[in-house]
N, C-alpha and C. Protein backbone atom coordinates (compact mmCIF):
# COMPACT_ATOMS: atom_id res chain seq x y z
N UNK A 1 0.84 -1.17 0.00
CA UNK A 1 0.00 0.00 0.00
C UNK A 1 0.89 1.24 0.00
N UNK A 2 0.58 2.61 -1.23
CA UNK A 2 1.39 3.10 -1.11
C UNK A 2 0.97 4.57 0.05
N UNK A 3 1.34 4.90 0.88
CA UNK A 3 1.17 6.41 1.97
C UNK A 3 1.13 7.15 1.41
N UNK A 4 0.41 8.08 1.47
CA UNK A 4 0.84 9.64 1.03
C UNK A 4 1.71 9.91 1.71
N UNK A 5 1.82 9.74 3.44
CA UNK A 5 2.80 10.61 3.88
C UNK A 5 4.28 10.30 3.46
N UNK A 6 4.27 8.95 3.26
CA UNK A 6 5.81 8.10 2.49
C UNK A 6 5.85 9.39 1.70
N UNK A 7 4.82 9.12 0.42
CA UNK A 7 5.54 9.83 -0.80
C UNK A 7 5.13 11.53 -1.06
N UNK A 8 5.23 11.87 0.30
CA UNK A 8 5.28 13.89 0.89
C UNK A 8 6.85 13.93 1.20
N UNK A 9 7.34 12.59 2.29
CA UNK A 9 7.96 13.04 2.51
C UNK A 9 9.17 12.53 1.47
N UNK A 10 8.98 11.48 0.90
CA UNK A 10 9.90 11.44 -0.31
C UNK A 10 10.27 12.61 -0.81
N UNK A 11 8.77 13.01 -1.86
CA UNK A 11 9.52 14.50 -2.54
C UNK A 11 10.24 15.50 -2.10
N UNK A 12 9.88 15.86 -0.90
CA UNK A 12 10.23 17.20 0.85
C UNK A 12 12.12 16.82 0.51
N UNK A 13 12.38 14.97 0.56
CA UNK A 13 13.92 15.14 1.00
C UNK A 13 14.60 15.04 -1.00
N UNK A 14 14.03 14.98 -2.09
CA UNK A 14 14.34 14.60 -2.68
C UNK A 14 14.35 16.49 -3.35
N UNK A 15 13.66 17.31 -3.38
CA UNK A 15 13.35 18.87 -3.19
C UNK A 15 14.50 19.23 -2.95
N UNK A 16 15.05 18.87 -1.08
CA UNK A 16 15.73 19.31 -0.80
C UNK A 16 17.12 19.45 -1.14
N UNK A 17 17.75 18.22 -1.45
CA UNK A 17 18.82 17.32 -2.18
C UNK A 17 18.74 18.15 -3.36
N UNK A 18 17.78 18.48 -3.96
CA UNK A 18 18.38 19.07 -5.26
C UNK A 18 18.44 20.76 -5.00
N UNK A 19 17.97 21.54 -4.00
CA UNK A 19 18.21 22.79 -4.20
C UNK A 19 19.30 22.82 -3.24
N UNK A 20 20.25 21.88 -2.73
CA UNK A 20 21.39 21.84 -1.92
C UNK A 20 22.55 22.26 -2.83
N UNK A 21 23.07 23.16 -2.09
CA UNK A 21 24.58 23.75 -3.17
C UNK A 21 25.77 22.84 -2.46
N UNK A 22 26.29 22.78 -3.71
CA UNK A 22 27.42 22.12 -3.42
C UNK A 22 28.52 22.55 -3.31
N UNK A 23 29.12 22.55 -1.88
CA UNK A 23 30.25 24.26 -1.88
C UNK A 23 31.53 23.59 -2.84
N UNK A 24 31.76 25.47 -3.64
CA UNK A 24 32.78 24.92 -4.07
C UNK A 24 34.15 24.29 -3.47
N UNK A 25 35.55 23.64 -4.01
CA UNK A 25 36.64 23.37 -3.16
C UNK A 25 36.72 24.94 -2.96
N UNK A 26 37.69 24.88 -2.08
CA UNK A 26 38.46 26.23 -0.86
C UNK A 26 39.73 26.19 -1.36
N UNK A 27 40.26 26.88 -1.67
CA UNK A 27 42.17 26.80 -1.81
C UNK A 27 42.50 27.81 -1.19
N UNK A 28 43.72 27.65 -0.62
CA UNK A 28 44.73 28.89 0.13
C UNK A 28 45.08 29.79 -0.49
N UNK A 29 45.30 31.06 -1.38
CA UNK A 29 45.52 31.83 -2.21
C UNK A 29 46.63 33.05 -1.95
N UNK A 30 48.05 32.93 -2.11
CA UNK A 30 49.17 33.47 -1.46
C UNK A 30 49.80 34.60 -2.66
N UNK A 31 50.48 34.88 -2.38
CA UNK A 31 51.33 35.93 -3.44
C UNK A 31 52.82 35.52 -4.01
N UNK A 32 53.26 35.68 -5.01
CA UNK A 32 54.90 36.28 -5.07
C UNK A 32 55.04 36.83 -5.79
N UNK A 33 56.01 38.41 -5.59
CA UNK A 33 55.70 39.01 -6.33
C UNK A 33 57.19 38.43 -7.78
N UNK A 34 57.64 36.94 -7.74
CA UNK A 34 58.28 36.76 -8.86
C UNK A 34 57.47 36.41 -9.82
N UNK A 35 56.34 36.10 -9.75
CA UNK A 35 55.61 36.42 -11.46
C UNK A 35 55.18 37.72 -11.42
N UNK A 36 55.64 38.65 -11.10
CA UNK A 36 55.35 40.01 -11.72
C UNK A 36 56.44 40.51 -12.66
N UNK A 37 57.56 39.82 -12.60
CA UNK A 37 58.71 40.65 -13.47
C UNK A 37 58.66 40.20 -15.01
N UNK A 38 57.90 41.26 -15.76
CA UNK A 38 57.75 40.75 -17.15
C UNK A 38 58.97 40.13 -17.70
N UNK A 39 59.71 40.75 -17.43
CA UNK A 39 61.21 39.91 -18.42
C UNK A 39 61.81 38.83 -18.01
N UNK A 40 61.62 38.22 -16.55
CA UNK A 40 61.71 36.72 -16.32
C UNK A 40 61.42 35.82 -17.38
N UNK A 41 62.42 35.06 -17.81
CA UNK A 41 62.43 33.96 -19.00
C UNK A 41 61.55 32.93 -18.22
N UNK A 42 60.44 32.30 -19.11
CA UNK A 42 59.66 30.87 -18.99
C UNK A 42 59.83 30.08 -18.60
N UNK A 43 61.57 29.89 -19.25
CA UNK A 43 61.94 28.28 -18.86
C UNK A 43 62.54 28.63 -17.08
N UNK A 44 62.04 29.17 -16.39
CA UNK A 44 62.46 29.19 -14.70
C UNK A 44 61.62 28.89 -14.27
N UNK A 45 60.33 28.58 -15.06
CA UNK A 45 58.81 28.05 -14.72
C UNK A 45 58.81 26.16 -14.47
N UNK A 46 58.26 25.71 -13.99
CA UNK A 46 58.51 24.64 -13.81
C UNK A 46 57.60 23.75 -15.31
N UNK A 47 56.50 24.56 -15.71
CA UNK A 47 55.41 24.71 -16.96
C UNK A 47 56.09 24.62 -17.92
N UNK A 48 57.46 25.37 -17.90
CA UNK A 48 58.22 26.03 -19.16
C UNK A 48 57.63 25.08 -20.30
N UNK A 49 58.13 23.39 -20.28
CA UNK A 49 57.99 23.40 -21.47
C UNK A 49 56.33 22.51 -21.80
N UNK A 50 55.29 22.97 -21.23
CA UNK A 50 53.83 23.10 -21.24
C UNK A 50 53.32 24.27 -21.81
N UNK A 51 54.41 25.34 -22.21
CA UNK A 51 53.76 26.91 -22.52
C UNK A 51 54.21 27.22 -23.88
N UNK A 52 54.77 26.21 -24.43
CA UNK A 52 54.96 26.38 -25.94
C UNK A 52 56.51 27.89 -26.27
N UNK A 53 55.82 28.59 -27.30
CA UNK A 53 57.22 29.11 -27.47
C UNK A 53 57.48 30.38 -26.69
N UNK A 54 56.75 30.61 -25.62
CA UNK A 54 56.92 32.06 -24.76
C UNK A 54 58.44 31.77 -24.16
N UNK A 55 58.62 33.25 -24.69
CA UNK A 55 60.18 33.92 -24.01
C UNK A 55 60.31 33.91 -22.56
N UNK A 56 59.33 35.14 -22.34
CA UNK A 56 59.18 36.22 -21.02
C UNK A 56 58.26 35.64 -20.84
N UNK A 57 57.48 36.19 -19.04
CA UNK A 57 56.50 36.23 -18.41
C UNK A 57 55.15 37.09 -19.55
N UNK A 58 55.49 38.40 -19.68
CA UNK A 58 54.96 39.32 -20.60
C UNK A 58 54.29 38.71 -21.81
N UNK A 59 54.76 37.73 -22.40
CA UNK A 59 54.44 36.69 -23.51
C UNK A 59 53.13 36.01 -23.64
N UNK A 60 53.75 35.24 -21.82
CA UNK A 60 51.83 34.31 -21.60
C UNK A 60 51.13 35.26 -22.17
N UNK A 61 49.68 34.73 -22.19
CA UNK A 61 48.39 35.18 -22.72
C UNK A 61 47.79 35.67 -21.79
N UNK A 62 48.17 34.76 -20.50
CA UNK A 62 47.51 35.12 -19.22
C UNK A 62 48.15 36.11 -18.18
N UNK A 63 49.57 36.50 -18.90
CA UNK A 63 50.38 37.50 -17.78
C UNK A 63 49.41 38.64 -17.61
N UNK A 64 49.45 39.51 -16.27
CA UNK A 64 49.88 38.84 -15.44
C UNK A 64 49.49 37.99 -14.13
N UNK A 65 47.83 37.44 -14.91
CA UNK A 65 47.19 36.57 -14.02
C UNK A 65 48.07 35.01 -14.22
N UNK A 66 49.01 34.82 -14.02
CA UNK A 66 49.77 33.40 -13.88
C UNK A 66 50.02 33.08 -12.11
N UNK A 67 49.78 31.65 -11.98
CA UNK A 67 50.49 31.38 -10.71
C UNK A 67 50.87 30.05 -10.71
N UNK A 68 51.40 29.50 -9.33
CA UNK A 68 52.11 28.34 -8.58
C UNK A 68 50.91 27.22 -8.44
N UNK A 69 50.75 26.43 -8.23
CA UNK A 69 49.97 25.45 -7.83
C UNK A 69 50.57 24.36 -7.43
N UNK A 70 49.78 23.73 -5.97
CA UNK A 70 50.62 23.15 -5.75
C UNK A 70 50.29 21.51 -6.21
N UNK A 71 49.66 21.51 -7.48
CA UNK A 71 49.14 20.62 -7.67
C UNK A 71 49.99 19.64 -9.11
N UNK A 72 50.96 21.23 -9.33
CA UNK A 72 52.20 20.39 -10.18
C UNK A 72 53.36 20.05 -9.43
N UNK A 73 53.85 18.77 -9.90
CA UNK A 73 54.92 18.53 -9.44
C UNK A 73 56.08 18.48 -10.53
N UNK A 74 55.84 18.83 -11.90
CA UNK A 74 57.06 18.57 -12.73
C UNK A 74 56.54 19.25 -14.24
N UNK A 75 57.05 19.28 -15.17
CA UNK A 75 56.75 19.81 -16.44
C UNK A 75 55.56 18.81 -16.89
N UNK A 76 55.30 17.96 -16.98
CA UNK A 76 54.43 17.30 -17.56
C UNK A 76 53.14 16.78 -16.61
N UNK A 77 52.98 17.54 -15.79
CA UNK A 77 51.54 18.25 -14.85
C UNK A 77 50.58 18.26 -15.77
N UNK A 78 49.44 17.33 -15.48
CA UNK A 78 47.87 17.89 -16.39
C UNK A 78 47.60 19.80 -16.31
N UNK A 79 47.96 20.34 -14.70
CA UNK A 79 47.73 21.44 -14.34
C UNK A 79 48.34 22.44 -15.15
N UNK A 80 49.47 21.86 -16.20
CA UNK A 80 50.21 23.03 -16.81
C UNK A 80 49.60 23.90 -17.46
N UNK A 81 49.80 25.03 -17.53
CA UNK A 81 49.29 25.90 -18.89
C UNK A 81 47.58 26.03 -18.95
N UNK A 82 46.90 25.19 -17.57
CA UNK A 82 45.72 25.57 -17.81
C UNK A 82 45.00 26.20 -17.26
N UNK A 83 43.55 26.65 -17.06
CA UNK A 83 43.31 28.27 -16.39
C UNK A 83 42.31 27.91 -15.40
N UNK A 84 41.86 28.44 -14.01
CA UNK A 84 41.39 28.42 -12.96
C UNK A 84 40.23 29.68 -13.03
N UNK A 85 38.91 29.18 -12.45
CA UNK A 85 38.36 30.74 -12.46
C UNK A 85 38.48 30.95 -10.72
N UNK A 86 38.68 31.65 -10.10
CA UNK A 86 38.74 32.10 -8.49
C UNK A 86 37.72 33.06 -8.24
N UNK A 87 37.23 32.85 -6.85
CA UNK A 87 36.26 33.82 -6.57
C UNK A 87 36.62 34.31 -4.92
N UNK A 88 36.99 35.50 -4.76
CA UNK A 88 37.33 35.53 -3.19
C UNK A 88 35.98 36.83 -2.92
N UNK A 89 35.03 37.21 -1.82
CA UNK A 89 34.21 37.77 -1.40
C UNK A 89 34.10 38.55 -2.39
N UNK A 90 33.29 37.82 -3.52
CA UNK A 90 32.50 38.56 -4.51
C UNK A 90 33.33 39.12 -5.95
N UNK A 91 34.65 38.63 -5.95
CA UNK A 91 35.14 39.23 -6.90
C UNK A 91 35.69 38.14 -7.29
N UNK A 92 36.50 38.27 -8.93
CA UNK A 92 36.58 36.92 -9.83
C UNK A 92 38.01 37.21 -10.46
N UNK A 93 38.59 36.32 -10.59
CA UNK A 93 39.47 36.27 -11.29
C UNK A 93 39.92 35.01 -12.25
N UNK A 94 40.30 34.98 -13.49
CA UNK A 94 40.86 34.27 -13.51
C UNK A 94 42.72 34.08 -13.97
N UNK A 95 43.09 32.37 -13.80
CA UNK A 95 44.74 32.84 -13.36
C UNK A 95 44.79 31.19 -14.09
N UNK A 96 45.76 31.44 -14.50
CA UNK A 96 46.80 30.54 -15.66
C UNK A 96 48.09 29.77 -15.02
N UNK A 97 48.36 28.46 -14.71
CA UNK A 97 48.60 27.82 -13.68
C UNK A 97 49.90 27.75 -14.82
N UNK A 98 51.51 27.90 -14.25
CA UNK A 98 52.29 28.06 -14.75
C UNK A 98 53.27 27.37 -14.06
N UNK A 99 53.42 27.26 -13.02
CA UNK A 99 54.28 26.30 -11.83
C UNK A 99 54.24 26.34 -11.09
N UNK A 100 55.01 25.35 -10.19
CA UNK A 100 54.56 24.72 -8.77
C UNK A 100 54.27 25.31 -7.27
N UNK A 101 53.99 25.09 -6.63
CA UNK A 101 54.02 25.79 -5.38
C UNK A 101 53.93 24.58 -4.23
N UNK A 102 54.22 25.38 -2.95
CA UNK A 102 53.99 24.89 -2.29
C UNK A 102 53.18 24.33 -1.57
N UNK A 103 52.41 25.08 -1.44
CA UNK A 103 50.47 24.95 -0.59
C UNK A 103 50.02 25.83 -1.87
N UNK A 104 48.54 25.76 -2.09
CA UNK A 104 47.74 25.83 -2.73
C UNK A 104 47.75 26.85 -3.77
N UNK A 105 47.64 27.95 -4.65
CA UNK A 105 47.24 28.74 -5.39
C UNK A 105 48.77 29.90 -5.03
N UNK A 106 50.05 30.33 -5.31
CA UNK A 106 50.43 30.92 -5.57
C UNK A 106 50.68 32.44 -6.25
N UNK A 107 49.90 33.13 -6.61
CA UNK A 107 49.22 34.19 -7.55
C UNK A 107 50.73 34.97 -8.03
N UNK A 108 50.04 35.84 -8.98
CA UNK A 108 51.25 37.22 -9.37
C UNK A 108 50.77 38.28 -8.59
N UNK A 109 51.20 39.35 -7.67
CA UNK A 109 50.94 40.19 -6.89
C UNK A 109 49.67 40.93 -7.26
N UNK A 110 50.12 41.17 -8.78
CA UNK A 110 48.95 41.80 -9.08
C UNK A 110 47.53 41.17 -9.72
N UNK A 111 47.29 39.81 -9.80
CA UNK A 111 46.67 39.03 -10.07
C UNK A 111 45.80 38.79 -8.57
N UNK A 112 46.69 39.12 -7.09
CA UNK A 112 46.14 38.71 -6.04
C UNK A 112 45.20 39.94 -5.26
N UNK A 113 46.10 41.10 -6.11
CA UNK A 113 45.42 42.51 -5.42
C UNK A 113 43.89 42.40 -6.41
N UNK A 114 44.02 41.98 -7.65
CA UNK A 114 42.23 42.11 -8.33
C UNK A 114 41.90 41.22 -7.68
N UNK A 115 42.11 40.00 -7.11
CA UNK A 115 41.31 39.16 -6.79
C UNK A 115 40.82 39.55 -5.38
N UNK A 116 41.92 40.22 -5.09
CA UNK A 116 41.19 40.66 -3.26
C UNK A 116 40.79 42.20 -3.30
N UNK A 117 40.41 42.93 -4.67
CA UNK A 117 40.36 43.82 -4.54
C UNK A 117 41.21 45.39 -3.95
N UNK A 118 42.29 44.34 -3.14
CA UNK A 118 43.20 45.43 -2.57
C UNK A 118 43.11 45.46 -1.42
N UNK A 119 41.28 44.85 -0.69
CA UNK A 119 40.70 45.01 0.16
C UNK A 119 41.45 44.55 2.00
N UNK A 120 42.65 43.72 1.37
CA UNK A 120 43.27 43.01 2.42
C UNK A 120 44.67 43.65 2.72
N UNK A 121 45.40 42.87 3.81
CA UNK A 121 46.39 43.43 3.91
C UNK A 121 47.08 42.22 4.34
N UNK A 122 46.20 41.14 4.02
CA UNK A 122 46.37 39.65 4.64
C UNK A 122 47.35 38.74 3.54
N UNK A 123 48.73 38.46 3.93
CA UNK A 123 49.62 37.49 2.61
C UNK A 123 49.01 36.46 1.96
N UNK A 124 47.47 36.04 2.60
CA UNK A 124 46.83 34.94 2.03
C UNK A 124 45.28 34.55 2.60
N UNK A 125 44.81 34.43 1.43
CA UNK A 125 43.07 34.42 2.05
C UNK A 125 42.93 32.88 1.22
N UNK A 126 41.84 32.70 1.60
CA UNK A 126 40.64 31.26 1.54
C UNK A 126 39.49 31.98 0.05
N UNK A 127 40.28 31.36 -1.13
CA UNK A 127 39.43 31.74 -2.32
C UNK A 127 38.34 30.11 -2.36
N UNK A 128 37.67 30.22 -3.42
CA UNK A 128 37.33 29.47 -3.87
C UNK A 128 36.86 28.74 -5.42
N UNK A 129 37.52 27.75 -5.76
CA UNK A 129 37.31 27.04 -7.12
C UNK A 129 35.86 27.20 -7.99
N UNK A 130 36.05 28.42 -8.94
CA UNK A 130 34.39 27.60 -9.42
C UNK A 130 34.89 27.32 -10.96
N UNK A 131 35.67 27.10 -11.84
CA UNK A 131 36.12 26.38 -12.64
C UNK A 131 37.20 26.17 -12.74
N UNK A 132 37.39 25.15 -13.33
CA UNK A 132 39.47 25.03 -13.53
C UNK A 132 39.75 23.33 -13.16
N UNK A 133 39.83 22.79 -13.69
CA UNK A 133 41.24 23.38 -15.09
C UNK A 133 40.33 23.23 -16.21
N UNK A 134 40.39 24.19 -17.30
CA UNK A 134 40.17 24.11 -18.26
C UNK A 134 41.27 25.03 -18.90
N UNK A 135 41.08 24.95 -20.62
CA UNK A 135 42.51 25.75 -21.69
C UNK A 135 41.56 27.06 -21.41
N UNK A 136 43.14 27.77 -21.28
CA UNK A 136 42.78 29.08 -21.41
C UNK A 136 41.94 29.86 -22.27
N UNK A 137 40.90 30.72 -22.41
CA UNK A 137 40.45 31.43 -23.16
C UNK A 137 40.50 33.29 -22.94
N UNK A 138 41.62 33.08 -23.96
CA UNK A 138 42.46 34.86 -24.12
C UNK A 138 41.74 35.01 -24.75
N UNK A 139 42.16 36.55 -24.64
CA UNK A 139 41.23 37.46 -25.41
C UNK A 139 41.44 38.19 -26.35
């Protein structure tokens, strides 16, 4: 015999389950300001040879949203060369994963001031993943 109340409260948890967000991952999001120096040669990148024929920093597509991740460990990283979208309290960025780091998300100084707006004074905030990795799309 089938209940109504069974199948109320079926739909009630099955409702719920679907208007449940699913938080995005969290990454640590730090600075250096050595991807800011446009004329730094590529190959000091751990990416270098994931980035095809770029000279300089200035070159990427993505300078100077490039950073560290610590999710490469060597040139031939899935993570190489590909792009992250970040979101820290309401603002977006995205950043072009170029080499390794230590803990989580590495940034270029000035890649970290748009992403925090400026708003901080903190060496590292709690962003969060809402796409990435996917190939870059320059503009």
């Amino acid at each position: 015999m089938y209940s109504p109340v069974i199948s109320a409260i079926f739909a009630l948890s099955a409702s719920s389950f679907a208007l449940a967000q699913i938080p995005e991952p969290a990454v640590n999001v730090s600075f250096s300001t050595k991807y800011d120096n446009q004329s730094t040669p590529v190959s000091t990148l751990v990416c270098a040879s994931s980035l095809g024929h770029f000279t300089v920093y200035s070159a990427l597509p993505e300078f100077p949203y490039i950073a560290g991740s610590v999710n490469v460990t060597d040139g031939s990283s899935s993570d190489c060369g590909q792009c992250y979208t970040l979101e820290y309290a309401g603002n977006f960025a995205q950043i072009q994963v170029v080499d390794s780091a230590t803990e989580g998300l590495i940034l270029s100084h000035e890649a970290y001031e748009y992403l925090t707006m400026n708003y901080t004074s903190d060496p590292s905030v709690t962003a969060y993943i809402l796409d990435g990795p996917y190939a870059c799309k320059s503009p």
